[in-house]
C-alpha atoms as a PDB file:
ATOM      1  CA  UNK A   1     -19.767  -3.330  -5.220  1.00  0.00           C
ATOM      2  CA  UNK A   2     -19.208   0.108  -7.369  1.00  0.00           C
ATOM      3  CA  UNK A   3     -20.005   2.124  -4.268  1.00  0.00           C
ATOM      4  CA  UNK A   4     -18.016   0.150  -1.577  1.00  0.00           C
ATOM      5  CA  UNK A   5     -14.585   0.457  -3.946  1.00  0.00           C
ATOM      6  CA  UNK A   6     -15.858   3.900  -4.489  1.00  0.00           C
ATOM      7  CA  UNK A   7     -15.710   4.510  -0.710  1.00  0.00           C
ATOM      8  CA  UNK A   8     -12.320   2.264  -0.414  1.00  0.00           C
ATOM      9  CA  UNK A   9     -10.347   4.296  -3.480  1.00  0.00           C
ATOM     10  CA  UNK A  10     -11.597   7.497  -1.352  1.00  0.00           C
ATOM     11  CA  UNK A  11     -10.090   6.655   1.653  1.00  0.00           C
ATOM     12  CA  UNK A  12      -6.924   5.459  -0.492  1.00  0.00           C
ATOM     13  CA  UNK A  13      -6.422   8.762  -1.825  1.00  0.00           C
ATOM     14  CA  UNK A  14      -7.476  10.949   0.616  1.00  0.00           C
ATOM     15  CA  UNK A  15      -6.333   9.413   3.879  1.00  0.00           C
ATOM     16  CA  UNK A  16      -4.293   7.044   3.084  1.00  0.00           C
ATOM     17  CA  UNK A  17      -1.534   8.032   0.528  1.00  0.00           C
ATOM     18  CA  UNK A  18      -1.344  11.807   2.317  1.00  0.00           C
ATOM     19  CA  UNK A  19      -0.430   9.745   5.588  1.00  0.00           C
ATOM     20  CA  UNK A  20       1.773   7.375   4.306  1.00  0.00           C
ATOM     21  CA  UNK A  21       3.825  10.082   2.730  1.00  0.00           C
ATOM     22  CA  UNK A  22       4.099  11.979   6.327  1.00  0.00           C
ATOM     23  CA  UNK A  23       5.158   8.506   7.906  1.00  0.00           C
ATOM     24  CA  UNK A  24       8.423   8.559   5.297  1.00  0.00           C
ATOM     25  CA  UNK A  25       9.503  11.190   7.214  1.00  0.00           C
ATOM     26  CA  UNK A  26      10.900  12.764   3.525  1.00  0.00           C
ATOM     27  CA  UNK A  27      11.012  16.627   3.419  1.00  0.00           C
ATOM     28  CA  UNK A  28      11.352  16.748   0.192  1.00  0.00           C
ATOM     29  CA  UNK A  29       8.028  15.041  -0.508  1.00  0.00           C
ATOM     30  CA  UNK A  30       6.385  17.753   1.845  1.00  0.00           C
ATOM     31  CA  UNK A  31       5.819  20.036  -1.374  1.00  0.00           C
ATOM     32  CA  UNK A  32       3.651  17.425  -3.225  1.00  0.00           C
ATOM     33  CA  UNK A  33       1.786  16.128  -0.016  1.00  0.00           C
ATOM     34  CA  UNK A  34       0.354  19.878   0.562  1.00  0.00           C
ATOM     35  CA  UNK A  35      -0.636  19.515  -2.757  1.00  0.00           C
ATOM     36  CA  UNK A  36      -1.927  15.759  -2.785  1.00  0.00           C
ATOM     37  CA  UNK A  37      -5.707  17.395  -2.077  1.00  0.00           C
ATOM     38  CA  UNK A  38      -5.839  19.366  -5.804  1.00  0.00           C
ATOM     39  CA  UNK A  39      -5.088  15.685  -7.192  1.00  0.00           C
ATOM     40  CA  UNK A  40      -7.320  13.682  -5.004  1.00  0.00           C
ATOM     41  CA  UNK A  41     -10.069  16.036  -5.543  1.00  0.00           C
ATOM     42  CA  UNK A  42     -10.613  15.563  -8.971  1.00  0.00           C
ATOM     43  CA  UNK A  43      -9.788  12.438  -8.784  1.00  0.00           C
ATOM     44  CA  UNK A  44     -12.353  11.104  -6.154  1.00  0.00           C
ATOM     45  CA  UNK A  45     -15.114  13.133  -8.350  1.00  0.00           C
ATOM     46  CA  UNK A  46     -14.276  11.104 -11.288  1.00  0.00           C
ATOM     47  CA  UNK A  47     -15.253   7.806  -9.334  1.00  0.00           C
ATOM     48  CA  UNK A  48     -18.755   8.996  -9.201  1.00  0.00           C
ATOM     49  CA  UNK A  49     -19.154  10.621 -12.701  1.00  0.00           C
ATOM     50  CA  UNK A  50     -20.237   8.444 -15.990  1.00  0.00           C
ATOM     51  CA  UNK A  51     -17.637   7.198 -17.969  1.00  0.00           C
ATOM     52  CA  UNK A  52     -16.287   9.672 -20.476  1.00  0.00           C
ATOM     53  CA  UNK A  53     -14.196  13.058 -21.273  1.00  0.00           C
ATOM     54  CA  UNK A  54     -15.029  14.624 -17.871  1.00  0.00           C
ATOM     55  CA  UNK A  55     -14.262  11.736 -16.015  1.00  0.00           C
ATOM     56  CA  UNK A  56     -11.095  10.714 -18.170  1.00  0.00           C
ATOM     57  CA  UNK A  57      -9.914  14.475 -17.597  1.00  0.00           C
ATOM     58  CA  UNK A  58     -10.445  14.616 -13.657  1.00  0.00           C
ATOM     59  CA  UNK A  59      -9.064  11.158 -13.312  1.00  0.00           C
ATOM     60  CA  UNK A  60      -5.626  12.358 -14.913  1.00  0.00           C
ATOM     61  CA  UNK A  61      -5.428  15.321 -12.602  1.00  0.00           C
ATOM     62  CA  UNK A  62      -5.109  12.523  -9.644  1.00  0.00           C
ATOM     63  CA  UNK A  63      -2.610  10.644 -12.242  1.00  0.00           C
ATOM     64  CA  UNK A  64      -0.281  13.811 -12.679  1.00  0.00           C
ATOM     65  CA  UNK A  65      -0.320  13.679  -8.847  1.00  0.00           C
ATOM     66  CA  UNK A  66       0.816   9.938  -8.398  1.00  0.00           C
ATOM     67  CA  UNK A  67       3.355  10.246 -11.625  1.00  0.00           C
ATOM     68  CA  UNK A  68       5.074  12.921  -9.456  1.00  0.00           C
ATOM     69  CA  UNK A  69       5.572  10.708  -6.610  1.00  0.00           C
ATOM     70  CA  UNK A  70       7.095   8.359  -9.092  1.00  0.00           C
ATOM     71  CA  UNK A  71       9.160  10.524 -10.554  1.00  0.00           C
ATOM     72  CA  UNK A  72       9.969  11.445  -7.296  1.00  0.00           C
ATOM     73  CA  UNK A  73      10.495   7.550  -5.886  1.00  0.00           C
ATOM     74  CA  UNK A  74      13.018   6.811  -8.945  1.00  0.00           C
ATOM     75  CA  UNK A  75      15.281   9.918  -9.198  1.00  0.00           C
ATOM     76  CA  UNK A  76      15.504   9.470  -5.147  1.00  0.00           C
ATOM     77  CA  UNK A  77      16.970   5.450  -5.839  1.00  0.00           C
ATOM     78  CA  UNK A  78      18.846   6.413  -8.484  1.00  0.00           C
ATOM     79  CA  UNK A  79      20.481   8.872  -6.519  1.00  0.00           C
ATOM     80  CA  UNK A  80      20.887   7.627  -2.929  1.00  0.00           C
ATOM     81  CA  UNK A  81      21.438   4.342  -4.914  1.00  0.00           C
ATOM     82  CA  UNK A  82      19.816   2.822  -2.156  1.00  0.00           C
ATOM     83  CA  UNK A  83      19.216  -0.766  -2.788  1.00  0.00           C
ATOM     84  CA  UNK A  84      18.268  -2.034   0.668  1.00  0.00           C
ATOM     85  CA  UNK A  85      14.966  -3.926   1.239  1.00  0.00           C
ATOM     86  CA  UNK A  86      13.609  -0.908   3.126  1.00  0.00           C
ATOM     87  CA  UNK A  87      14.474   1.279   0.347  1.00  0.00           C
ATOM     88  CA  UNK A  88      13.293  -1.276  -2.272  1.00  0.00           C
ATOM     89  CA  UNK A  89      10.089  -1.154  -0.299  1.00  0.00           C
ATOM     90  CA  UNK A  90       9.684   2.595  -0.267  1.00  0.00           C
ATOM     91  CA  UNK A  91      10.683   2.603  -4.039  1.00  0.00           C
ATOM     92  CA  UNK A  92       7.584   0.421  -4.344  1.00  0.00           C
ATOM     93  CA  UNK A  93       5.124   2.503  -2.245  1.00  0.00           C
ATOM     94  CA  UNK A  94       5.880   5.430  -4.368  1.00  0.00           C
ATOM     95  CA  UNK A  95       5.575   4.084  -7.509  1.00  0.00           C
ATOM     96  CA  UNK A  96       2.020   2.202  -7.016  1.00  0.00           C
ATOM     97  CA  UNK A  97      -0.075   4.998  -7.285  1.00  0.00           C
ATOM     98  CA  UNK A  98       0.562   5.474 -10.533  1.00  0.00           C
ATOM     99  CA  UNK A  99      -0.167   2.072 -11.710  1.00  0.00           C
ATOM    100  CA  UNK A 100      -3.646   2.590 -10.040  1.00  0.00           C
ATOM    101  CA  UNK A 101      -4.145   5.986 -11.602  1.00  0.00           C
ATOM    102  CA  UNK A 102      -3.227   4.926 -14.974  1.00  0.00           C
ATOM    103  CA  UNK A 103      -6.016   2.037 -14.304  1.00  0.00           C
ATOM    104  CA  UNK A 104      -8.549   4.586 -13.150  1.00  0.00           C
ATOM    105  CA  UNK A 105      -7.813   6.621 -16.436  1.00  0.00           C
ATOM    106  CA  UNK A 106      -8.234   3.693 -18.480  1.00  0.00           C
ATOM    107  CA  UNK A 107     -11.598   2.586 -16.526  1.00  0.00           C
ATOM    108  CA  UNK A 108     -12.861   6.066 -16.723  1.00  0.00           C
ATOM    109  CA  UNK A 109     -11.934   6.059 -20.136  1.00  0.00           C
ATOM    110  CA  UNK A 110     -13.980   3.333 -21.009  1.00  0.00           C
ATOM    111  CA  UNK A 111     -11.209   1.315 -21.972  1.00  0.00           C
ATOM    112  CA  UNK A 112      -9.848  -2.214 -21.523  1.00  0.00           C
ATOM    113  CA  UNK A 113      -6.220  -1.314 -20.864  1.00  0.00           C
ATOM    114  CA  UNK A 114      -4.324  -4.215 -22.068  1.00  0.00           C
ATOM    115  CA  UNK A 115      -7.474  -6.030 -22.367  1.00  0.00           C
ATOM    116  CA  UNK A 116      -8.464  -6.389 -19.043  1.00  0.00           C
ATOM    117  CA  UNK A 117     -12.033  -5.599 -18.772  1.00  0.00           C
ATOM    118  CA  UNK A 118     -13.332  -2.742 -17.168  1.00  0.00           C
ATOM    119  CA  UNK A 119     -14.586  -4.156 -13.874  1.00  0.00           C
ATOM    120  CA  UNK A 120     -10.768  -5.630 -13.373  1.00  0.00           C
ATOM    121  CA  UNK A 121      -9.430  -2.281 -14.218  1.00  0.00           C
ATOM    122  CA  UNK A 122     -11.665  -0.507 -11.495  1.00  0.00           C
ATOM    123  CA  UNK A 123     -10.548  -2.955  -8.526  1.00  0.00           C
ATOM    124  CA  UNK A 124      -7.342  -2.624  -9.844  1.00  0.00           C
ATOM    125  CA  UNK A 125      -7.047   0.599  -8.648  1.00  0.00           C
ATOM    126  CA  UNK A 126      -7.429  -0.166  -4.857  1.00  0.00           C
ATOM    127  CA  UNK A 127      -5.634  -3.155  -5.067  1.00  0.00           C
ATOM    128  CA  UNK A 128      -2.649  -0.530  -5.954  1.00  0.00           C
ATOM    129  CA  UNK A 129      -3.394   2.178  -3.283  1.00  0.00           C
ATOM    130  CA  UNK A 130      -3.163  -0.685  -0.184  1.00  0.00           C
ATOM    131  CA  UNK A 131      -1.673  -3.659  -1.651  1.00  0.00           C
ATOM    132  CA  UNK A 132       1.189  -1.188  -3.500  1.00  0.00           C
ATOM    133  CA  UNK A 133       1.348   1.744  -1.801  1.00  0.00           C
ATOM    134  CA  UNK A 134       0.483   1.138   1.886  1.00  0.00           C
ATOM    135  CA  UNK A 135       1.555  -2.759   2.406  1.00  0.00           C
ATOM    136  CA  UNK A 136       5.051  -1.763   0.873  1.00  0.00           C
ATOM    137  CA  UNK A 137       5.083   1.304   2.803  1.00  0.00           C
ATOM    138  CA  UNK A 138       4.263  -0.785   6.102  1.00  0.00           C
ATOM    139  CA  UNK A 139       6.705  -3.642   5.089  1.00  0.00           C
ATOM    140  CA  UNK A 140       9.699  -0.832   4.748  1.00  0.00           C
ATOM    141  CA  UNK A 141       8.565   0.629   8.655  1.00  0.00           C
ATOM    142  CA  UNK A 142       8.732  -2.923  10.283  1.00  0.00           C
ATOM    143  CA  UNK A 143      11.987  -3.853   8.626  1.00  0.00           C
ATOM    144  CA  UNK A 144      13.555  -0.627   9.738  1.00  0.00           C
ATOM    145  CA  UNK A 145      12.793  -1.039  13.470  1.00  0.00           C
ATOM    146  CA  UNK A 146      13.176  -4.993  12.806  1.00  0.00           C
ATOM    147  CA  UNK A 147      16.730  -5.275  10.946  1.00  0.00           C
ATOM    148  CA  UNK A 148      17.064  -8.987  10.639  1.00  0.00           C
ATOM    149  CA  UNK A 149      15.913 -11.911   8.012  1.00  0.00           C
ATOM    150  CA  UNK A 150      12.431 -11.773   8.619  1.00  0.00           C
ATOM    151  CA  UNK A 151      12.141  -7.804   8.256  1.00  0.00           C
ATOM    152  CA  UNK A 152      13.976  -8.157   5.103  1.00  0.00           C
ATOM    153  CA  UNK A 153      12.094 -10.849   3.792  1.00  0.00           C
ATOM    154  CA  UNK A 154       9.451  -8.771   4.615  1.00  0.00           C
ATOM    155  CA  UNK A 155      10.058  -5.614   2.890  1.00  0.00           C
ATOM    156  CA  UNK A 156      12.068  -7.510   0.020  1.00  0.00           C
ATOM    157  CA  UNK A 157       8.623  -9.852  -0.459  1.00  0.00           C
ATOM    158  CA  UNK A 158       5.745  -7.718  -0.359  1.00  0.00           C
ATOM    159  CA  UNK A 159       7.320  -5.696  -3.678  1.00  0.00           C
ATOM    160  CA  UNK A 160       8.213  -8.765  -5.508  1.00  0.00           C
ATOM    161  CA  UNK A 161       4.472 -10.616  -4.600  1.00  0.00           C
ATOM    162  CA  UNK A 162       3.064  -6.982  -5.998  1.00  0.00           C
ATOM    163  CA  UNK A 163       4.861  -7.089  -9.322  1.00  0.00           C
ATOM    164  CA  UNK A 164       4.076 -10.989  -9.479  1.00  0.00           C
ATOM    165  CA  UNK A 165       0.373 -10.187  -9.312  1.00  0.00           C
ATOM    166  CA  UNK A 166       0.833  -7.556 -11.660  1.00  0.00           C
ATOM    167  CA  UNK A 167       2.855  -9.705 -14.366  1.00  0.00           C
ATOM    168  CA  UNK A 168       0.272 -12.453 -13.129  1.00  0.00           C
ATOM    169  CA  UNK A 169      -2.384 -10.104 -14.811  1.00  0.00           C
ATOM    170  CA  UNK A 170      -0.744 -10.918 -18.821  1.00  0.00           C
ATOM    171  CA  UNK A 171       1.224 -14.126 -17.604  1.00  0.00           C
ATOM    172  CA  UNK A 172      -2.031 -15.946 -16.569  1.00  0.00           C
ATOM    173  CA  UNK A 173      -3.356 -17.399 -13.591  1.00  0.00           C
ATOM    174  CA  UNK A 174      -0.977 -19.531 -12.316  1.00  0.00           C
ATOM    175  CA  UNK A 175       1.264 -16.889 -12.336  1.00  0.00           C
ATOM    176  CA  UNK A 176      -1.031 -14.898 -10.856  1.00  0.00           C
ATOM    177  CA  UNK A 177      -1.049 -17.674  -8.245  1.00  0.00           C
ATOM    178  CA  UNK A 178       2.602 -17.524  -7.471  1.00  0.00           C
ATOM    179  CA  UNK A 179       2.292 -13.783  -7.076  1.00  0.00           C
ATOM    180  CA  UNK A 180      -0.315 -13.931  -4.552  1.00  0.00           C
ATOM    181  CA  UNK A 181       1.607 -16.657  -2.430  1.00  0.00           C
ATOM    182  CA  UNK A 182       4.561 -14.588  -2.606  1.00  0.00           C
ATOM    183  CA  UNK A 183       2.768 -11.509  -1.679  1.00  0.00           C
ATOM    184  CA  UNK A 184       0.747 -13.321   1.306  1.00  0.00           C
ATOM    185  CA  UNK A 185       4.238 -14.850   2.468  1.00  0.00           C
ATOM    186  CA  UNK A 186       5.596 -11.281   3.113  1.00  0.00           C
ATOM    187  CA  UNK A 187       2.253  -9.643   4.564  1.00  0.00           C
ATOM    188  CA  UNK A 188       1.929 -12.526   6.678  1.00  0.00           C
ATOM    189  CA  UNK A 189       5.597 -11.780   8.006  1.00  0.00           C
ATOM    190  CA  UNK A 190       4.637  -8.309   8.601  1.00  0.00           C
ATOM    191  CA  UNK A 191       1.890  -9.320   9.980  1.00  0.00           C
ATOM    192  CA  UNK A 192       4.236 -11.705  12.897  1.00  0.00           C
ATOM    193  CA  UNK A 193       6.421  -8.805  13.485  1.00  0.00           C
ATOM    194  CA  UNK A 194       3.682  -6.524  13.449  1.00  0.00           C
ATOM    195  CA  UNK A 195       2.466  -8.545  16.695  1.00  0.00           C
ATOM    196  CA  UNK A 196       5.912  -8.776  18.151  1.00  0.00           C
ATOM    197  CA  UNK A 197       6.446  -4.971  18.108  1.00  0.00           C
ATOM    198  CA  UNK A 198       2.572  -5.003  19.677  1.00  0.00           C
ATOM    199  CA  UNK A 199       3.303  -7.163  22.248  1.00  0.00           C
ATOM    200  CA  UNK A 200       6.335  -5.346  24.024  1.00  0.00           C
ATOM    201  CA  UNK A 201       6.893  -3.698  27.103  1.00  0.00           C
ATOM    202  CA  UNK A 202       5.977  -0.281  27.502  1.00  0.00           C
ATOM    203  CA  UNK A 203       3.755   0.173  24.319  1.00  0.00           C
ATOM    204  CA  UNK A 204       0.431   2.503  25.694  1.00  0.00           C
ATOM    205  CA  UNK A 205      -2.400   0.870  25.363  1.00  0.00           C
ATOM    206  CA  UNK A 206      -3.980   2.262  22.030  1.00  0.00           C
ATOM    207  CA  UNK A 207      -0.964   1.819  19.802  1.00  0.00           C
ATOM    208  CA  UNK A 208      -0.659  -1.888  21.237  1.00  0.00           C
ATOM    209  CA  UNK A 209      -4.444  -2.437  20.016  1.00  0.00           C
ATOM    210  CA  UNK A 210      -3.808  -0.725  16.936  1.00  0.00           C
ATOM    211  CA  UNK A 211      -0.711  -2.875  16.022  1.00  0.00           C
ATOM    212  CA  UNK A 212      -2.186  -6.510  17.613  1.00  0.00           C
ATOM    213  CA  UNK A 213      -5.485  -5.763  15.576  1.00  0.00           C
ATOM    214  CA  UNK A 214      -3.595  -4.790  12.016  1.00  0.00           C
ATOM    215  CA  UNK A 215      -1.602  -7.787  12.642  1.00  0.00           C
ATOM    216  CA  UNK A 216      -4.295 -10.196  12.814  1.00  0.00           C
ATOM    217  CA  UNK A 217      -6.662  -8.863  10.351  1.00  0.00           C
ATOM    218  CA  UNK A 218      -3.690  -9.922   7.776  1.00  0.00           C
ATOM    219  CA  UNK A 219      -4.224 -13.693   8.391  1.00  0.00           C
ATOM    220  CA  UNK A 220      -7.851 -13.844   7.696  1.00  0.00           C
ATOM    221  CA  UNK A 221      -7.700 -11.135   4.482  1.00  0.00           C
ATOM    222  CA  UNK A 222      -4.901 -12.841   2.605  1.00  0.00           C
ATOM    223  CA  UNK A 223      -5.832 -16.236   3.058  1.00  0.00           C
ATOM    224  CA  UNK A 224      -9.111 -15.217   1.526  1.00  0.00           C
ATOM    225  CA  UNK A 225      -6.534 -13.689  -0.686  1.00  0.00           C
ATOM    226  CA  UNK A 226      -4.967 -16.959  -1.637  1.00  0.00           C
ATOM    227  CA  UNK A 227      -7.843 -18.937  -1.573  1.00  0.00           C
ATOM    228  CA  UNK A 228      -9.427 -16.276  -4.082  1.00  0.00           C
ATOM    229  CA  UNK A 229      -5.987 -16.979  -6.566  1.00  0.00           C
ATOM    230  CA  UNK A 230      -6.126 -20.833  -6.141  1.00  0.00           C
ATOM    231  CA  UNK A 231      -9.850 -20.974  -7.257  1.00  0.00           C
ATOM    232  CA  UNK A 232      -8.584 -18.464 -10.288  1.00  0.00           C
ATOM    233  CA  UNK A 233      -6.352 -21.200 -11.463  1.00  0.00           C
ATOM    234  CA  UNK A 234      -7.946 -24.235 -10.424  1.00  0.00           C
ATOM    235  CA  UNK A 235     -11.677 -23.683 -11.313  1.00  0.00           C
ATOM    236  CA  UNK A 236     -12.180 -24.581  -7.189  1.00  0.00           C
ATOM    237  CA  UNK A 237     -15.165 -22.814  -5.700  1.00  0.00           C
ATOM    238  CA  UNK A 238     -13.465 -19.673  -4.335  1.00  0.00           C
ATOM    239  CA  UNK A 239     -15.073 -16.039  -3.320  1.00  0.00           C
ATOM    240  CA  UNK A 240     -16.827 -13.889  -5.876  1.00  0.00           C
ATOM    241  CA  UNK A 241     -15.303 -11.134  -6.498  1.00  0.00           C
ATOM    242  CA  UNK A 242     -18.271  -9.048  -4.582  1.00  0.00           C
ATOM    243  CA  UNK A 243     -17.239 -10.669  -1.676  1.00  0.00           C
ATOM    244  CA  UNK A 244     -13.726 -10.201  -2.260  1.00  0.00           C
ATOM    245  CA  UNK A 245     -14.190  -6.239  -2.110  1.00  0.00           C
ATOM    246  CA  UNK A 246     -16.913  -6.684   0.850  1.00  0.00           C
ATOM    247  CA  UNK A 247     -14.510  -8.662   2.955  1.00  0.00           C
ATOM    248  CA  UNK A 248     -10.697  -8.969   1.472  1.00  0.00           C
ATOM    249  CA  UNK A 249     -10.791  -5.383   0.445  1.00  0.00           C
ATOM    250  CA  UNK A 250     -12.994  -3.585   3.307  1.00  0.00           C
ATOM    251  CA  UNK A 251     -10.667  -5.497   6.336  1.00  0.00           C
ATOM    252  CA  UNK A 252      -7.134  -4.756   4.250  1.00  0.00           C
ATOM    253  CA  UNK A 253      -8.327  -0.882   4.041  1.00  0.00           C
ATOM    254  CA  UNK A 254      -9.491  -0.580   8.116  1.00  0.00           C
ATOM    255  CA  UNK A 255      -8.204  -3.241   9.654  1.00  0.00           C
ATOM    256  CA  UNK A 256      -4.999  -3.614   8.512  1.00  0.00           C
ATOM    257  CA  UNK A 257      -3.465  -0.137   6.444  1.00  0.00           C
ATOM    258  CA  UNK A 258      -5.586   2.455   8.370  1.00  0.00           C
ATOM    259  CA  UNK A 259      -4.732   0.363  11.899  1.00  0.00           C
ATOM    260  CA  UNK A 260      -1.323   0.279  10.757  1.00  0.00           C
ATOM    261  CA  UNK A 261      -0.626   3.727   9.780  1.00  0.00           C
ATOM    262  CA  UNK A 262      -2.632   5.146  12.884  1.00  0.00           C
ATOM    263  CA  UNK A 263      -0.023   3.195  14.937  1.00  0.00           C
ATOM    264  CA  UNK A 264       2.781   3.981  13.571  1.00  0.00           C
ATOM    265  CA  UNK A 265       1.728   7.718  13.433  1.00  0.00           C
ATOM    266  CA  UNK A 266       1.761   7.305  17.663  1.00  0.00           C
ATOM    267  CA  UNK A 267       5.027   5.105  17.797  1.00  0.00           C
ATOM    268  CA  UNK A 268       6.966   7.941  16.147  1.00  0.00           C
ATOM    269  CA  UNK A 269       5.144  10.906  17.383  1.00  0.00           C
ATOM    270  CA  UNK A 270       5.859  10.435  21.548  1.00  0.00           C
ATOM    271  CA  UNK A 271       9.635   9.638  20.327  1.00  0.00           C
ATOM    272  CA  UNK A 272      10.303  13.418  19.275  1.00  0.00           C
ATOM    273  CA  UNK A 273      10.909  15.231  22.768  1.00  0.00           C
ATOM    274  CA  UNK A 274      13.927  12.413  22.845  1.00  0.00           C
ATOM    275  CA  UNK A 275      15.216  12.793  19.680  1.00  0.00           C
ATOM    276  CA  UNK A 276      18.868  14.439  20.307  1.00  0.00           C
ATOM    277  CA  UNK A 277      19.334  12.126  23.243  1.00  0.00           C
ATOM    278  CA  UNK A 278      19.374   8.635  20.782  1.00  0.00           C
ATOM    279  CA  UNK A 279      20.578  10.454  18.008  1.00  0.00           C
ATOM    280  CA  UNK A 280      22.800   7.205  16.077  1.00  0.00           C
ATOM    281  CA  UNK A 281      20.012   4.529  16.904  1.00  0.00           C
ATOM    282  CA  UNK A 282      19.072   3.440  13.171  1.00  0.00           C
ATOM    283  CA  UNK A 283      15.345   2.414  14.601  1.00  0.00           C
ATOM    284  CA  UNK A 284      14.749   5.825  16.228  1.00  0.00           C
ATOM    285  CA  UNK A 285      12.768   8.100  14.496  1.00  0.00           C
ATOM    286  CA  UNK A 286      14.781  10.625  14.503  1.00  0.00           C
ATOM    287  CA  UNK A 287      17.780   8.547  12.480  1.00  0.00           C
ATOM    288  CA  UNK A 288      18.219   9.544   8.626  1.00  0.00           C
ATOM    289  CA  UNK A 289      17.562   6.019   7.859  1.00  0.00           C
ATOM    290  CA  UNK A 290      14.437   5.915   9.533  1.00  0.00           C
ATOM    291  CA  UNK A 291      13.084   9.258   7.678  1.00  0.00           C
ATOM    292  CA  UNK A 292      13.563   6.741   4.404  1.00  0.00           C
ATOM    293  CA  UNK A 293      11.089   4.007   5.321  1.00  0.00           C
END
């Protein structure tokens, strides 16, 4: 199991937090994505290393990175006062990393953060770069192109279910519990609108695969999800948590984040030769709003 989250956090920081930050369309986040490499570096070294100084020290070089983007997430809502669920989403996906990186430190550390032991700590910090970062990210992108109840719910749910799970953590497990059905509520949403934007008209054939397969991977991973939280807090036979990481974690990271952001990299990138001719639609690409998700 070490190796496969290995692999997954890897991707995480690597792939998938540098192209999550593009999709936001923020200029001002340009600087640190350039830069995201000298943090994931070290970072992605200190998965492989034996727990101790060097590791602790290379792990918080990838921490200094994701406190930035908090930093960055915060001062940005406190200053746009931006409030919205799309902005509440993107709030969230900037944030995450850090909680992840602060469990990485701790795991690399050698020690139980809050007293979670160390083999919670280590999945913790996965469950942060695609659960946090990329689902809210996702939720925010669908509710901008999707302005009605169910994109709101969306992008208004997946945060809350996040910070649920999280509280869930010292709360106990049928707390836990709630946060996971909260959390599975708003992925499966995105997941529904995911397919509606999939399924219309004029979508190319690659981006239409890309959205229809993200979308259904999320039914299957988070009801092993939720099935993994009710046998938490009802001592019913449920998933180990090896083949939680082998099958929850492994689809979430391909089939529905990397899917995702692939497709959502090609739904904005054939817009730009149009841009100044739908230049006050708020679900172009090219509107301010849409830069924000």
């Amino acid at each position: 199991m070490t190796v496969l989250v290995n692999a997954i956090v890897m991707m995480g920081m690597f792939v998938i937090v540098p192209a999550g930050l593009r999709l936001t369309g923020l200029r001002e986040l340009d600087g640190i994505r350039k830069l995201w490499p000298l943090f994931a570096a070290p970072g992605a070294v200190a998965l492989w290393l034996p727990r101790g100084p060097t590791a602790t020290a290379l792990a918080s070089c990838y921490a200094l990175g994701t406190v930035l983007l908090a930093l960055h997430g915060t001062r940005r809502a406190v200053r746009d006062r931006d409030l919205s669920p799309a902005g509440t989403a993107l709030l969230t996906a900037l944030v995450t990393p850090a909680v992840a990186a602060l469990a990485l430190v701790a795991e690399r550390w050698g020690h139980e953060l809050f007293g979670f032991e160390l083999g919670i700590l280590a999945l913790t910090v996965p469950h942060f770069h695609f659960a946090g970062f990329a689902a809210a990210l996702v939720a925010g992108l669908v509710c901008r192109v999707s302005d009605g109840p169910a994109g709101r719910f969306a992008a208004l749910s997946v945060p809350l279910g996040t910070l649920l799970v999280l509280v869930g953590y010292f709360i106990g497990d049928w707390a836990e519990l709630a946060g996971a059905a909260v959390l599975t509520a708003g992925m499966w949403t995105v997941g529904l609108l995911t397919w509606r934007l999939g399924r219309e008209e004029g979508r190319d054939r690659t981006t239409r695969l890309l959205l229809l397969t993200s979308a259904a991977v999320l039914v299957a991973t988070m009801l092993l999800a939720l099935s993994w939280a009710v046998g938490e807090a009802t001592g019913l036979p449920h998933p180990t948590l090896t083949w939680m990481a082998a099958t929850h974690g492994l689809g979430n990271a391909l089939g529905f984040v990397l899917c995702s952001l692939l497709a959502w990299q090609r739904i904005r990138t054939p817009a730009r030769p149009s841009d100044q001719s739908h230049p006050s639609h708020p679900s172009h690409p090219s509107h301010p709003e849409s830069r924000t998700a």
